[in-house]
N, C-alpha and C. Protein backbone atom coordinates (compact mmCIF):
# COMPACT_ATOMS: atom_id res chain seq x y z
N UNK A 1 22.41 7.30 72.96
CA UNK A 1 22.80 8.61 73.50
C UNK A 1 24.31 8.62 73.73
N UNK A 2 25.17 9.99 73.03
CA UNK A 2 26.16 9.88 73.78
C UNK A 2 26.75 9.79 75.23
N UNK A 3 28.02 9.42 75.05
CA UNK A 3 28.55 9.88 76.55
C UNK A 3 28.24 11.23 77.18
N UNK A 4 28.88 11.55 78.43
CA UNK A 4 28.52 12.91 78.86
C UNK A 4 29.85 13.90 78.17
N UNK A 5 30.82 12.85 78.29
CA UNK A 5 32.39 13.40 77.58
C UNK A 5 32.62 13.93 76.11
N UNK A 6 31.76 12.85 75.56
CA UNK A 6 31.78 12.90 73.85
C UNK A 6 31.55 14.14 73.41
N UNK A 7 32.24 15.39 72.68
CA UNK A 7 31.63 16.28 72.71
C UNK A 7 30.44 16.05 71.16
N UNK A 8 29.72 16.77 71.09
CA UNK A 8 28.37 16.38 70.10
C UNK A 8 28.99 17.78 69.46
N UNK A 9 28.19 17.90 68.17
CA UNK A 9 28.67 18.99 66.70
C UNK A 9 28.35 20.29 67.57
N UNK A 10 29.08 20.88 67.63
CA UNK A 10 28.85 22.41 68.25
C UNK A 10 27.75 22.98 67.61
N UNK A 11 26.53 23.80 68.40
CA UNK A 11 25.94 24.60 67.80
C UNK A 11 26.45 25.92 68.04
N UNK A 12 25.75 26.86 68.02
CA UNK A 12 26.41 28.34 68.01
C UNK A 12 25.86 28.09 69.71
N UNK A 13 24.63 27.81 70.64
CA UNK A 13 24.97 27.88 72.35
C UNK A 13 25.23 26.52 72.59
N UNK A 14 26.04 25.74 72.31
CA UNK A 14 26.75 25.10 72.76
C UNK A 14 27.91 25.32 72.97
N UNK A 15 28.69 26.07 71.65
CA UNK A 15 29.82 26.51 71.85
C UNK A 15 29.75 27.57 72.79
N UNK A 16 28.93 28.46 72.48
CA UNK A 16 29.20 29.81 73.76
C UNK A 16 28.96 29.28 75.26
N UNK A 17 28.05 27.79 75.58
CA UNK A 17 27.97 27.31 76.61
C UNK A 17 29.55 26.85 77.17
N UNK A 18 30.20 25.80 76.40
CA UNK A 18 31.12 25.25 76.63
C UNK A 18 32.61 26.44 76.75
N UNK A 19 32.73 27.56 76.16
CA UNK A 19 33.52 28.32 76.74
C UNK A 19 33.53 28.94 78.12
N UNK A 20 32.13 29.42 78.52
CA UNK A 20 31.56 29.57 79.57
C UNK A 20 32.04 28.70 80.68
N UNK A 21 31.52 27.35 80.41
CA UNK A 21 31.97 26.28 81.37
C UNK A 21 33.22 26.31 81.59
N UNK A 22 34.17 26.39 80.72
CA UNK A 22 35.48 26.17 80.53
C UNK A 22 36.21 27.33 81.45
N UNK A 23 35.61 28.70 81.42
CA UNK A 23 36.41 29.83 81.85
C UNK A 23 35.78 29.51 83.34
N UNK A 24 34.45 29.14 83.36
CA UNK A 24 34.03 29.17 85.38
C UNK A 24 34.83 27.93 85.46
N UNK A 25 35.20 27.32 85.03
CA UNK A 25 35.93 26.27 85.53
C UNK A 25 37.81 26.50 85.85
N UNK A 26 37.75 27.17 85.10
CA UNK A 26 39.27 27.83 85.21
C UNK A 26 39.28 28.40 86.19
N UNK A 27 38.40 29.82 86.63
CA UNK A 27 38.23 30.45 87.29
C UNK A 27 38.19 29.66 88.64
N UNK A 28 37.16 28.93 89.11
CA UNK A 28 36.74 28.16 90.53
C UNK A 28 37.98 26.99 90.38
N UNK A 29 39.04 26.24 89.68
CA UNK A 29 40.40 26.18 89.95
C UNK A 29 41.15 27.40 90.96
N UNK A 30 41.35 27.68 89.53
CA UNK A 30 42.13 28.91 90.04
C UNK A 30 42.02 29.81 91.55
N UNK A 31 40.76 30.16 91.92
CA UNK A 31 40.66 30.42 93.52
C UNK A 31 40.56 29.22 94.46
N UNK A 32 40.42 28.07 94.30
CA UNK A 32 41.04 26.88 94.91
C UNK A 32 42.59 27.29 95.26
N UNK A 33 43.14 27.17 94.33
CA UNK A 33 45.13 27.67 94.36
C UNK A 33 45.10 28.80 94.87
N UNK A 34 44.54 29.78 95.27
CA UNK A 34 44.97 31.07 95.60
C UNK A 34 44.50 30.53 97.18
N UNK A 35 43.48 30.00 97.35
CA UNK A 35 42.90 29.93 98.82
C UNK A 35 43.69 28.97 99.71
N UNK A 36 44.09 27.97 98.79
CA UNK A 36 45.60 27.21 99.66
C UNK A 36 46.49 27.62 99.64
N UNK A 37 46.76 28.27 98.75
CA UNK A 37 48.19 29.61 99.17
C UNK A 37 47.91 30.62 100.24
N UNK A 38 46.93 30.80 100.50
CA UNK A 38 46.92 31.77 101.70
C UNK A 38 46.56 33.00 101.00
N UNK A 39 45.94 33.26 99.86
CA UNK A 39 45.68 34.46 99.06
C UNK A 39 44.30 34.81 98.83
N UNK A 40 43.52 35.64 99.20
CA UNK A 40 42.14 36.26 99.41
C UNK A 40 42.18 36.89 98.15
N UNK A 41 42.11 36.72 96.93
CA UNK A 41 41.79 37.77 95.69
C UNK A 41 40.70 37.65 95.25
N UNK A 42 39.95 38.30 94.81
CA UNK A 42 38.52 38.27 93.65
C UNK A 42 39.18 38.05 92.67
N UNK A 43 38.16 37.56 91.46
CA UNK A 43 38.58 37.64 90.21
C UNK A 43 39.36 38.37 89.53
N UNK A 44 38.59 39.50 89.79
CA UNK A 44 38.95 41.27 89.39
C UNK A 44 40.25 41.59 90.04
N UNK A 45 40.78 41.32 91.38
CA UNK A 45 41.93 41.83 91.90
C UNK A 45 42.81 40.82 91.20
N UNK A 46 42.58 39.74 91.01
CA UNK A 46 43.81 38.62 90.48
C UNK A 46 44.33 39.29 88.78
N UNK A 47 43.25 39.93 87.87
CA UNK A 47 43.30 40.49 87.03
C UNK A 47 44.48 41.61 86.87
N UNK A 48 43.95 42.69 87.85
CA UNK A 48 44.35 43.97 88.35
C UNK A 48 45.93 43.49 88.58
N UNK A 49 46.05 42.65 89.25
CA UNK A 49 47.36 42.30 89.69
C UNK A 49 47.95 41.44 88.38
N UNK A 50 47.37 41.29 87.68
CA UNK A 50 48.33 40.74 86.61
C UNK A 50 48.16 41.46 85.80
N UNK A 51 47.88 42.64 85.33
CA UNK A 51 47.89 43.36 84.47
C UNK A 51 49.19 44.42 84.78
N UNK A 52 48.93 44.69 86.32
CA UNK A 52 50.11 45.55 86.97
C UNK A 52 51.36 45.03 86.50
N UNK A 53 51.44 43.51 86.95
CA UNK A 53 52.81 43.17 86.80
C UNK A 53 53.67 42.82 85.49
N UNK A 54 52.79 43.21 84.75
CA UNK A 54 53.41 43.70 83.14
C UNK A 54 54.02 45.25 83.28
N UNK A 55 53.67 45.75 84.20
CA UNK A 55 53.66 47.37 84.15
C UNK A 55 52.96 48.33 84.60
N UNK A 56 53.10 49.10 84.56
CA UNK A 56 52.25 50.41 85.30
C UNK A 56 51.41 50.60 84.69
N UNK A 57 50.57 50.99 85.06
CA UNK A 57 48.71 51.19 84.30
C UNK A 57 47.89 52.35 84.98
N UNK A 58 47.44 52.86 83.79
CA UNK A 58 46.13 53.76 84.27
C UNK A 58 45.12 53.09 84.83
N UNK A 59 44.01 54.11 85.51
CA UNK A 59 43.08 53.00 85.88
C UNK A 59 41.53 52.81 84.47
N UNK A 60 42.30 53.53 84.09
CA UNK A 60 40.96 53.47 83.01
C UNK A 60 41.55 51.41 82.18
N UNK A 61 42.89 51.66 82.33
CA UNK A 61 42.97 50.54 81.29
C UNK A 61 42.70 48.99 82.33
N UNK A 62 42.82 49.13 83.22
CA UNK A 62 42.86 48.42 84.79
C UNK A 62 41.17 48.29 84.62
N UNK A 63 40.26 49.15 84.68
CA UNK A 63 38.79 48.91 84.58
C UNK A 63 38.63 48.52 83.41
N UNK A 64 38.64 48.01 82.32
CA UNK A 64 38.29 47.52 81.02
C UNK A 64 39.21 45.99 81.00
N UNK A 65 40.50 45.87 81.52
CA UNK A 65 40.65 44.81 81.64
C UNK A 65 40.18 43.65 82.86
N UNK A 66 39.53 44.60 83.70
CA UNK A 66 39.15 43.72 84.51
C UNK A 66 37.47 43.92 84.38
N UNK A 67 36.70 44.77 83.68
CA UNK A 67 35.50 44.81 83.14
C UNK A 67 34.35 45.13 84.11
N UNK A 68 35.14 46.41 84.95
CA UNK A 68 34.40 47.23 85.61
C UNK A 68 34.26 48.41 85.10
N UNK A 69 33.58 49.10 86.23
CA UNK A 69 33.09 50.29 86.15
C UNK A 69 34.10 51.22 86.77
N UNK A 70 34.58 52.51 86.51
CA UNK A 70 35.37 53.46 87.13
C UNK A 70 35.13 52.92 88.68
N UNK A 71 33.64 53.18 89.00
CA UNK A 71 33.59 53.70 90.59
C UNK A 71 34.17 52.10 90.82
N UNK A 72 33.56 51.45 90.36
CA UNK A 72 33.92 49.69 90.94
C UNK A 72 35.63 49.59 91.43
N UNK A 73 36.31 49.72 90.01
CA UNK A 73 37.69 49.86 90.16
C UNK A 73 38.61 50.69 90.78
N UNK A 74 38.11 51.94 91.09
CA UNK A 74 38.47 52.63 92.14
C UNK A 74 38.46 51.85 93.36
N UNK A 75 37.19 51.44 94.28
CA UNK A 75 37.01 50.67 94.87
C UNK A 75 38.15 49.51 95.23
N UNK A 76 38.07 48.54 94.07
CA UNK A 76 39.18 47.97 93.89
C UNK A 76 40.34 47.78 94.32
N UNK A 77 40.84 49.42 93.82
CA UNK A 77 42.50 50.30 94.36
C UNK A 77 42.64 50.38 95.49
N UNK A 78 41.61 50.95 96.17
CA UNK A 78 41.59 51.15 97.54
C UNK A 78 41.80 50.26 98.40
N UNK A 79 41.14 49.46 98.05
CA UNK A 79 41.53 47.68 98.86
C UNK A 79 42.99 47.20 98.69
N UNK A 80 43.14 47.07 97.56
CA UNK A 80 44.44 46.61 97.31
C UNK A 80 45.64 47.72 97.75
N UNK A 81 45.70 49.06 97.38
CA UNK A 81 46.16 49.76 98.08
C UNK A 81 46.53 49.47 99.71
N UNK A 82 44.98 49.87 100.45
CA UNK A 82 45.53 49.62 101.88
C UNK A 82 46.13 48.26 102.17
N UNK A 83 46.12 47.46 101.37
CA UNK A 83 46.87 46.17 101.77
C UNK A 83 48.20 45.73 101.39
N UNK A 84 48.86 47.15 100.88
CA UNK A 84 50.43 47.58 100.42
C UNK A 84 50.84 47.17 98.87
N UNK A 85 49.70 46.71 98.24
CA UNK A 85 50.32 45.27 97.13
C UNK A 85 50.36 46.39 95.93
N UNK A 86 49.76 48.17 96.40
CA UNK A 86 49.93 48.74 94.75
C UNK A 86 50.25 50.01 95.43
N UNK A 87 50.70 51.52 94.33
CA UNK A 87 50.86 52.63 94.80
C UNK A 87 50.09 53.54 93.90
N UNK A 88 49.34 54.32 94.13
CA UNK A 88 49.00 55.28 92.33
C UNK A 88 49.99 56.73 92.77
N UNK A 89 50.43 56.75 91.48
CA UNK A 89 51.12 58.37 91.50
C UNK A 89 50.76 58.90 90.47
N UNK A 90 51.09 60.38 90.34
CA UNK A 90 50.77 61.28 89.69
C UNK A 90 51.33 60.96 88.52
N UNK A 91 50.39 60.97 87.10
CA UNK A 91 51.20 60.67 85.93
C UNK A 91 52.33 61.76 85.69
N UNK A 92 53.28 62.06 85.23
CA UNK A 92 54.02 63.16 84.82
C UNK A 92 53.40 63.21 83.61
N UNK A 93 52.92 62.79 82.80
CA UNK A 93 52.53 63.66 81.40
C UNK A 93 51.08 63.78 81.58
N UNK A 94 50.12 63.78 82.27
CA UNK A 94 49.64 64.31 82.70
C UNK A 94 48.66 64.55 84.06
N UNK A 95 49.12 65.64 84.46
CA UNK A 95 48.63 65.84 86.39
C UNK A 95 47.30 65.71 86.79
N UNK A 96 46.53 65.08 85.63
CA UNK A 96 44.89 65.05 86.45
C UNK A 96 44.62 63.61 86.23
N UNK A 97 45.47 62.61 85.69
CA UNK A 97 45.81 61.17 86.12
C UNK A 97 46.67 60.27 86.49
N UNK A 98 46.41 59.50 87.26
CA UNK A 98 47.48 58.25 87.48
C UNK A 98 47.93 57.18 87.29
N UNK A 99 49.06 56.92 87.56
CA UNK A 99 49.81 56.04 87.26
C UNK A 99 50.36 55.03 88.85
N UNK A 100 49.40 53.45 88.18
CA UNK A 100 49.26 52.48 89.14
C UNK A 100 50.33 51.74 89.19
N UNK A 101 51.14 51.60 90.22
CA UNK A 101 52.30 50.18 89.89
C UNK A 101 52.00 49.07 91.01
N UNK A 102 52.40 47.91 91.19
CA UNK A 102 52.91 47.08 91.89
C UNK A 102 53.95 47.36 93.28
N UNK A 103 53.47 47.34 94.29
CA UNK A 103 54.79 47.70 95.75
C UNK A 103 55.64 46.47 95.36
N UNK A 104 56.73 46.38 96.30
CA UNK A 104 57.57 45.16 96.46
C UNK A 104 56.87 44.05 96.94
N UNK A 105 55.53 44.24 97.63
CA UNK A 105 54.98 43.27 98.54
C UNK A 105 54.08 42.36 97.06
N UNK A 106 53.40 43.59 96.31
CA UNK A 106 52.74 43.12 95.37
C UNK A 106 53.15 42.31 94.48
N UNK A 107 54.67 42.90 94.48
CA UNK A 107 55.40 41.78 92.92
C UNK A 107 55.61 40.41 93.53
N UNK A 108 55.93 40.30 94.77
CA UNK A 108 56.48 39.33 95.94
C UNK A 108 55.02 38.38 95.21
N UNK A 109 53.91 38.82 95.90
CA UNK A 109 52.55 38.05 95.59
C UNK A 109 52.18 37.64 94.27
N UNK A 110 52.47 39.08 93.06
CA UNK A 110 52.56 38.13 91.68
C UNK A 110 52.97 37.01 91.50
N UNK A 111 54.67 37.05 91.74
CA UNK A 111 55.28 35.24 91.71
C UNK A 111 54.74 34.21 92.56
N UNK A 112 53.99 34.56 93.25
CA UNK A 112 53.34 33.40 94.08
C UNK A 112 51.43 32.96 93.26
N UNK A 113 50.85 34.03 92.78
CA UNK A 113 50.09 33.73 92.49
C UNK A 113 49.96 33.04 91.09
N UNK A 114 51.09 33.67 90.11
CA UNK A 114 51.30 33.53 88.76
C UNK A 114 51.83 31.88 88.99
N UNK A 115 52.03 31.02 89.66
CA UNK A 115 52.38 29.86 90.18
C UNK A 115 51.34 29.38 90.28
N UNK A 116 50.57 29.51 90.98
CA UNK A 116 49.14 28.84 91.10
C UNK A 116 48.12 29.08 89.73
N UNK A 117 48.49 29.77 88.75
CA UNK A 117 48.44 29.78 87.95
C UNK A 117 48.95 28.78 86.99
N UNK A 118 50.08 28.55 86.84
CA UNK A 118 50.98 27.81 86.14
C UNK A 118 50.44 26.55 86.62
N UNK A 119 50.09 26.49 87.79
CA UNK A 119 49.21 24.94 88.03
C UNK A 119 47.54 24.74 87.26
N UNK A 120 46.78 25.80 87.30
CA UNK A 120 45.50 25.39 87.09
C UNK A 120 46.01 25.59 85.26
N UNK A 121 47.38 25.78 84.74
CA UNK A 121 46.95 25.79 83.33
C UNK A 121 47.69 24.38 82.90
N UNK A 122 48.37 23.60 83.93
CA UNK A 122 49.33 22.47 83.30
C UNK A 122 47.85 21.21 83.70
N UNK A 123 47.25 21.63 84.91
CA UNK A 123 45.74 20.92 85.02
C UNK A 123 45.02 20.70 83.60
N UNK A 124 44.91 22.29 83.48
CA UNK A 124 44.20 21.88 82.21
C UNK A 124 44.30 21.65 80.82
N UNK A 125 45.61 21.20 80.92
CA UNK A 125 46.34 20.95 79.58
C UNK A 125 46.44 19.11 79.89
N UNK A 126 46.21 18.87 80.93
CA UNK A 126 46.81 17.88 81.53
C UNK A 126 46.62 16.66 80.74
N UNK A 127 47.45 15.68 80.06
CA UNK A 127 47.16 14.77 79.04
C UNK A 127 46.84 15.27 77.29
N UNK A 128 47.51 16.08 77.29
CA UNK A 128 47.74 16.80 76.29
C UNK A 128 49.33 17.04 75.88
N UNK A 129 49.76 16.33 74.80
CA UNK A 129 51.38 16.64 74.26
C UNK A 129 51.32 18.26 73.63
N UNK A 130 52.47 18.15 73.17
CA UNK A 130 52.97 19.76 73.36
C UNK A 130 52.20 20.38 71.98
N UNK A 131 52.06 19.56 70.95
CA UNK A 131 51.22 19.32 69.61
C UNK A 131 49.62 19.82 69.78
N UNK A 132 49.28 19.36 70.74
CA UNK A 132 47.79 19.62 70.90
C UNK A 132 47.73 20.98 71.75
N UNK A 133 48.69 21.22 72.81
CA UNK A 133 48.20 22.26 73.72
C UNK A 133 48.65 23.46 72.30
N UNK A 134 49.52 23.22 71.80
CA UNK A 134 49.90 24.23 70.45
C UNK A 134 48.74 24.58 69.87
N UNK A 135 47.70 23.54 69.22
CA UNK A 135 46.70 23.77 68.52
C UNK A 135 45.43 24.00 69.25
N UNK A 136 45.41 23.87 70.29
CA UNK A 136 44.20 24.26 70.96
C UNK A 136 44.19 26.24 71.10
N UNK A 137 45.07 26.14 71.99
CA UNK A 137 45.72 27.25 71.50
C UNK A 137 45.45 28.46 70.18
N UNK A 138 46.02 28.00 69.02
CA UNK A 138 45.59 28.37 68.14
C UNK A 138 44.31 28.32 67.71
N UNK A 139 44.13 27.59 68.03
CA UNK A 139 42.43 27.35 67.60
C UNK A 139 41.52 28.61 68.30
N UNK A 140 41.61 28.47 69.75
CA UNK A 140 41.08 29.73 70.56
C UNK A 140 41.16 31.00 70.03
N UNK A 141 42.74 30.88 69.62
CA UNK A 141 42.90 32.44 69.46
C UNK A 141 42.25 32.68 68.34
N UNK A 142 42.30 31.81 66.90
CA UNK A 142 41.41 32.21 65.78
C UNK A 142 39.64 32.60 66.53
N UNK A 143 39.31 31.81 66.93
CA UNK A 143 37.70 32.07 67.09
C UNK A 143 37.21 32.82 67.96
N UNK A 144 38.79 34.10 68.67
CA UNK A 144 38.77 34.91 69.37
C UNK A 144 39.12 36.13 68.44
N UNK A 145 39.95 35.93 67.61
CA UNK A 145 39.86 37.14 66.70
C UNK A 145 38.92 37.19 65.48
N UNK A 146 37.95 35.69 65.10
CA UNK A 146 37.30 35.92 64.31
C UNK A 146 35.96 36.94 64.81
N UNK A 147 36.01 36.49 65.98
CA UNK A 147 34.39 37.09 66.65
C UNK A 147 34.98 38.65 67.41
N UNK A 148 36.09 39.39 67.02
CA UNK A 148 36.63 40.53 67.27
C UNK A 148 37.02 41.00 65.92
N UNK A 149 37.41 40.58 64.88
CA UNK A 149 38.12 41.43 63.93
C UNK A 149 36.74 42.36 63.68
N UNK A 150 37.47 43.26 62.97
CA UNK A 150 36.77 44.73 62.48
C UNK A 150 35.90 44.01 61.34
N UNK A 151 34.61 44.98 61.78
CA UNK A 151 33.02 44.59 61.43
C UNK A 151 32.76 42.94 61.27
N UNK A 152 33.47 42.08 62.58
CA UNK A 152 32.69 40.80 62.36
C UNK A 152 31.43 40.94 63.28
């Protein structure tokens, strides 16, 4: 029998197992670092907040990247809202939607969280030269656009 480490020939749920593992494992890192920083986020708000801090966002694009539901992500806003870290305003091009940004407090918290970030990804690169994290990398992204390109 192999090791528990050894990985064995991928089947099609092994592989979808082992990404799985891989992302809850990222994930339950990752709120480790936020919870010793002193940072209360859900999944979904850590999302929300990094999507913001690329830029201002609707909330329609804010619910699909964080893979809720309108009412959910509304929800969401509201929280984060009363806790100063976002603002929604009136789009100017058009007045029956909005436009979400980041407060000063929020961007303040991006650089702190996007840090604890930068830790759970050098973790998991960890013993890996610059050669391999390159190709792993690549590798992901192919078998992320193979199982997305148009009519796969």
């Amino acid at each position: 029998m192999a090791p528990m480490n050894t990985p064995s020939p991928c089947t099609g749920s092994s592989l979808g197992l082992l990404f799985r593992q891989v992302r809850d494992a990222m994930w339950a890192r990752m709120a480790r670092e936020l919870a010793e920083a002193g940072h209360d986020l859900s999944f979904s708000q850590y999302i929300t907040i990094k999507k913001l801090a690329d830029g201002s966002q609707g909330a329609s694009e804010l619910a699909r990247a964080a893979e809720l539901n309108p009412g959910a992500m509304t929800r969401l806003l509201d929280k984060l809202e009363a806790r100063g870290l976002l603002v929604r305003n009136a789009d100017p091009a058009d007045r029956r939607a909005l436009v979400i940004e980041l407060t000063q407090a929020g961007r303040r918290l991006w650089v702190d969280v996007n840090e604890c970030g930068a830790r759970v990804r050098e973790q998991a690169m960890k013993d890996m030269d610059a050669d391999e994290q390159a190709q792993l990398l690549a590798l992901l992204v192919r078998v992320r656009d193979n199982l997305t390109a148009y009519g796969a």
